[in-house]
Protein backbone atom coordinates (compact mmCIF):
# COMPACT_ATOMS: atom_id res chain seq x y z
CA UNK A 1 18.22 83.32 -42.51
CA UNK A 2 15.15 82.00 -41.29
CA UNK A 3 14.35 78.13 -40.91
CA UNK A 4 10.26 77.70 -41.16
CA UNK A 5 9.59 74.86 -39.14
CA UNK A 6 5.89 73.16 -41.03
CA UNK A 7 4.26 69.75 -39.86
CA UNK A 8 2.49 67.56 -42.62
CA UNK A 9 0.69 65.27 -41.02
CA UNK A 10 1.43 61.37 -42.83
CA UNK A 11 -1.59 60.22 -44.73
CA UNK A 12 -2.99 57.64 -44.04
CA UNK A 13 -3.72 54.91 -45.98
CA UNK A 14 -7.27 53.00 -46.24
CA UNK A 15 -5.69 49.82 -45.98
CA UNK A 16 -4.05 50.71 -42.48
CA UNK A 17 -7.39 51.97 -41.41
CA UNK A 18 -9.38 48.87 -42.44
CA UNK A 19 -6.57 46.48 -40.80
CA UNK A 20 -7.01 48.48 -37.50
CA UNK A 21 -10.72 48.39 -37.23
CA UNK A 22 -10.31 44.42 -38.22
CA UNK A 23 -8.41 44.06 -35.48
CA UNK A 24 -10.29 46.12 -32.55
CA UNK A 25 -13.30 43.85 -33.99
CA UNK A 26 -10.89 40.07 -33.56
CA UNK A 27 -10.35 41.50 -30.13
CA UNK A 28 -13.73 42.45 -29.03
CA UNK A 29 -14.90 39.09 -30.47
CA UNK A 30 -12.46 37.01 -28.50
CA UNK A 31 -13.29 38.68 -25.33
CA UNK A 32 -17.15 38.13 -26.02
CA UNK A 33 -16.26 34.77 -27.02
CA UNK A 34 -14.23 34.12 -23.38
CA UNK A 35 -17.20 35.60 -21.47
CA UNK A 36 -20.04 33.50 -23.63
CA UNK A 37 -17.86 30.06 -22.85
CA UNK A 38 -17.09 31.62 -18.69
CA UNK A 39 -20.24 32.53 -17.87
CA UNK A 40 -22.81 30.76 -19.76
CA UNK A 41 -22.10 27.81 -21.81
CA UNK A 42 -19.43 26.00 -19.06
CA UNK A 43 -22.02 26.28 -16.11
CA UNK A 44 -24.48 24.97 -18.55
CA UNK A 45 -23.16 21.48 -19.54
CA UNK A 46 -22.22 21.36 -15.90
CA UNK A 47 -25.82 21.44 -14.35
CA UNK A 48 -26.24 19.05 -17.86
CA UNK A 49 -24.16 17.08 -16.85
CA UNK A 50 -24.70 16.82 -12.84
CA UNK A 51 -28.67 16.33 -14.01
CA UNK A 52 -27.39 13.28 -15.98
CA UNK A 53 -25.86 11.82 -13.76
CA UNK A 54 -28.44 11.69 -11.25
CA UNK A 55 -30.67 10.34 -13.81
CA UNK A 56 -28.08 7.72 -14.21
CA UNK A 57 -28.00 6.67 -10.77
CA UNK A 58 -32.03 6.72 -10.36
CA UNK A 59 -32.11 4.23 -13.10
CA UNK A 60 -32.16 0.45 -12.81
CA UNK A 61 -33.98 -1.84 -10.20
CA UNK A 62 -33.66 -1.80 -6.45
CA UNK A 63 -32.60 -5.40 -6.92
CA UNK A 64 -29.79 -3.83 -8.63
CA UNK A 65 -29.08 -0.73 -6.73
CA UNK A 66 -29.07 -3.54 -3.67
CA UNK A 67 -26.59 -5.52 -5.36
CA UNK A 68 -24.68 -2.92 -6.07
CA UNK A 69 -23.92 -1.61 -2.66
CA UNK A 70 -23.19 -5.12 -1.21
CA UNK A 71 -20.69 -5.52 -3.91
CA UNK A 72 -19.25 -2.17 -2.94
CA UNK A 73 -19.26 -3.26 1.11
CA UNK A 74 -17.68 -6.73 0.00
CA UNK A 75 -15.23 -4.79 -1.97
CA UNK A 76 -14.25 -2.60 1.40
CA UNK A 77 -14.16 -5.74 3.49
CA UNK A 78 -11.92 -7.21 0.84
CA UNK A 79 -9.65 -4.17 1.07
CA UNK A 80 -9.57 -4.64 5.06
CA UNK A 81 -8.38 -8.42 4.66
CA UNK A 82 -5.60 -7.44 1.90
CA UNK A 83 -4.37 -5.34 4.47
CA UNK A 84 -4.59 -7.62 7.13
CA UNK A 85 -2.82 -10.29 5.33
CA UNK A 86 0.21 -7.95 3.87
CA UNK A 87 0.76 -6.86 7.67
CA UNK A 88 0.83 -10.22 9.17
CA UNK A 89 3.48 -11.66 9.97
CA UNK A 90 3.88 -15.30 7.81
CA UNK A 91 4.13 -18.01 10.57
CA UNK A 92 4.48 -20.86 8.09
CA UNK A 93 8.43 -19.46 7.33
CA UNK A 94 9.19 -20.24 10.42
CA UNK A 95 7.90 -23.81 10.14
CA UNK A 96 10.15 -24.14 7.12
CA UNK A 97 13.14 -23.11 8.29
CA UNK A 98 12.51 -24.32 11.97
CA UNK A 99 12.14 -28.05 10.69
CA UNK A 100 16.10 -27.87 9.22
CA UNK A 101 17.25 -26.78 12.50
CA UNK A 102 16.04 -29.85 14.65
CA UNK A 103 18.23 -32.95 15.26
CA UNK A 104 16.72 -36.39 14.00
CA UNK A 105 16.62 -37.19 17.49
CA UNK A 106 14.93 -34.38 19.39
CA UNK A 107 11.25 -34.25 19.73
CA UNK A 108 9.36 -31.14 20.80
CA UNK A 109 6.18 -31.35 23.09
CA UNK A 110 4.77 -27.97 23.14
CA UNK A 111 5.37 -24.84 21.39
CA UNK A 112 4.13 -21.46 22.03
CA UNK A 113 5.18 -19.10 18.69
CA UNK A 114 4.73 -15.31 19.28
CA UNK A 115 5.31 -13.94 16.09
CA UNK A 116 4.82 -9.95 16.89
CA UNK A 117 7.57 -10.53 19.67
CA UNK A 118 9.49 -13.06 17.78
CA UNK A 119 9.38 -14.98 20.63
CA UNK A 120 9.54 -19.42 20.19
CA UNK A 121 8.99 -21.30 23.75
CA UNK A 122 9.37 -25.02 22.87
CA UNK A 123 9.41 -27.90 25.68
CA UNK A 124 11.24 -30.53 24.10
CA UNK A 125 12.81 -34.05 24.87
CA UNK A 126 16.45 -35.92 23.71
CA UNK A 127 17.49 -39.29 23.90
CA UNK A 128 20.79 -37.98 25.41
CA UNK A 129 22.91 -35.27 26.70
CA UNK A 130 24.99 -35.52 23.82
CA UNK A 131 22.12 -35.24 21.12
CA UNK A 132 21.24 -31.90 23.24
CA UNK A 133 24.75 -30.33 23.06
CA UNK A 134 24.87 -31.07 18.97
CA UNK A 135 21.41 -29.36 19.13
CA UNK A 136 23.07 -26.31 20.76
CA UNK A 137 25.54 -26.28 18.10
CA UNK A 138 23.18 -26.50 15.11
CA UNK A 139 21.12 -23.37 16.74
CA UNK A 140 24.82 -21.22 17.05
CA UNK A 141 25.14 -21.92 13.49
CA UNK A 142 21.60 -20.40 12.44
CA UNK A 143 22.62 -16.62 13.76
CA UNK A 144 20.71 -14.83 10.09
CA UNK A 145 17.47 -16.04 11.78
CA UNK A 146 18.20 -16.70 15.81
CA UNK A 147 19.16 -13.65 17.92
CA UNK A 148 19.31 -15.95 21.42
CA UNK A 149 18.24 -19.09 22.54
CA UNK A 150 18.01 -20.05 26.40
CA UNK A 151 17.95 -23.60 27.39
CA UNK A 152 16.55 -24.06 30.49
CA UNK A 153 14.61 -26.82 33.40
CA UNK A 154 17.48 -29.54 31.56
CA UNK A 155 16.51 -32.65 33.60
CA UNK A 156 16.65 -36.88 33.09
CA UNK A 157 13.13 -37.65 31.57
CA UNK A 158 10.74 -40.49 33.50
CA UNK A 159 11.41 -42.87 30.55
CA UNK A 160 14.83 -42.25 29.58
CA UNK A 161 16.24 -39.38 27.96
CA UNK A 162 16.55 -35.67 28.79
CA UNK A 163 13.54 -32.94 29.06
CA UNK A 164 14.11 -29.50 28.26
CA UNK A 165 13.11 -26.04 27.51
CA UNK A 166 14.22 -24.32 25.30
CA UNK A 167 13.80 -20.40 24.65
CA UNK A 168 14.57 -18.68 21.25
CA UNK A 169 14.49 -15.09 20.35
CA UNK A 170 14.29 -14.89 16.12
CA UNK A 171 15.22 -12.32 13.97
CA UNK A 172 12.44 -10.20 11.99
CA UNK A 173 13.76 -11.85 8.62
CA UNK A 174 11.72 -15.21 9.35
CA UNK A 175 8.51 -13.69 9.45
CA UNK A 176 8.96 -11.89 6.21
């Protein structure tokens, strides 16, 4: 018994042949279409565009071209001071909190405040010995702003009293 081996080949249908050739032509269009936008229409608007904005920035008065680059130099110097004034240190805390630390009767003659140090050099005078020693106390007491203090050159004053220096180191935190 013999077994006849015989290949029909499918038929095709016209439907499957029209939905093919639709397709290769979708393809070839949205690869045309990709290219056109790549290569011609893109670099198109963007010389458009750079054209346009030259034209835009030829037009108007040299009054107001003038203007305008002083406002933009004012606006770069303004920059430079906001910078300036966030980085520097604010003396006038200091002042504040320096004022509730003195005793009623304690004067200070001089004062030399270095604020990137945190350095306060005050020549002062009391009307006693005591006064300066409850002084000393009321500086132990403010350690969340005073690191040291150094009293120093304690002496009777010409006219009564007692002259002093006095030497404090200050904690970061005041300035800020």
């Amino acid at each position: 018994m013999a077994i006849e081996v015989t290949s029909q080949k499918p038929k095709k249908v016209l439907w499957q042949n029209l939905l093919f050739y639709f397709s290769l032509f979708l393809v070839f269009l949205a690869l045309a279409g990709f290219l056109a936008l790549q290569y011609y229409f893109i670099p198109r608007s963007s010389q458009k565009m750079t054209e346009l904005s030259e034209a835009a920035a030829l037009q108007g008065t040299e009054e107001q071209r003038k203007t305008e680059s002083e406002v933009l130099k004012a606006s770069g110097e303004i920059y430079d001071f906001k910078i300036l004034q966030q980085n520097c240190p604010e003396t006038s805390k200091f002042f504040k909190e320096f004022e509730k630390w003195v005793h009623p009767k304690i004067y200070f003659k001089t004062l030399s405040l270095n604020s990137v140090n945190g350095l306060a050099d005050l020549e002062g005078q009391a009307d006693s010995f005591q006064t300066l020693i409850q002084q000393i106390s009321i500086l132990e007491t403010k350690q969340e702003f005073i690191k040291t203090f150094e009293l120093s050159n304690i002496a009777l004053a010409e006219k009564g009293g007692v002259s002093f220096n006095l030497l404090l180191t200050l904690e970061p935190v005041i300035f800020k």
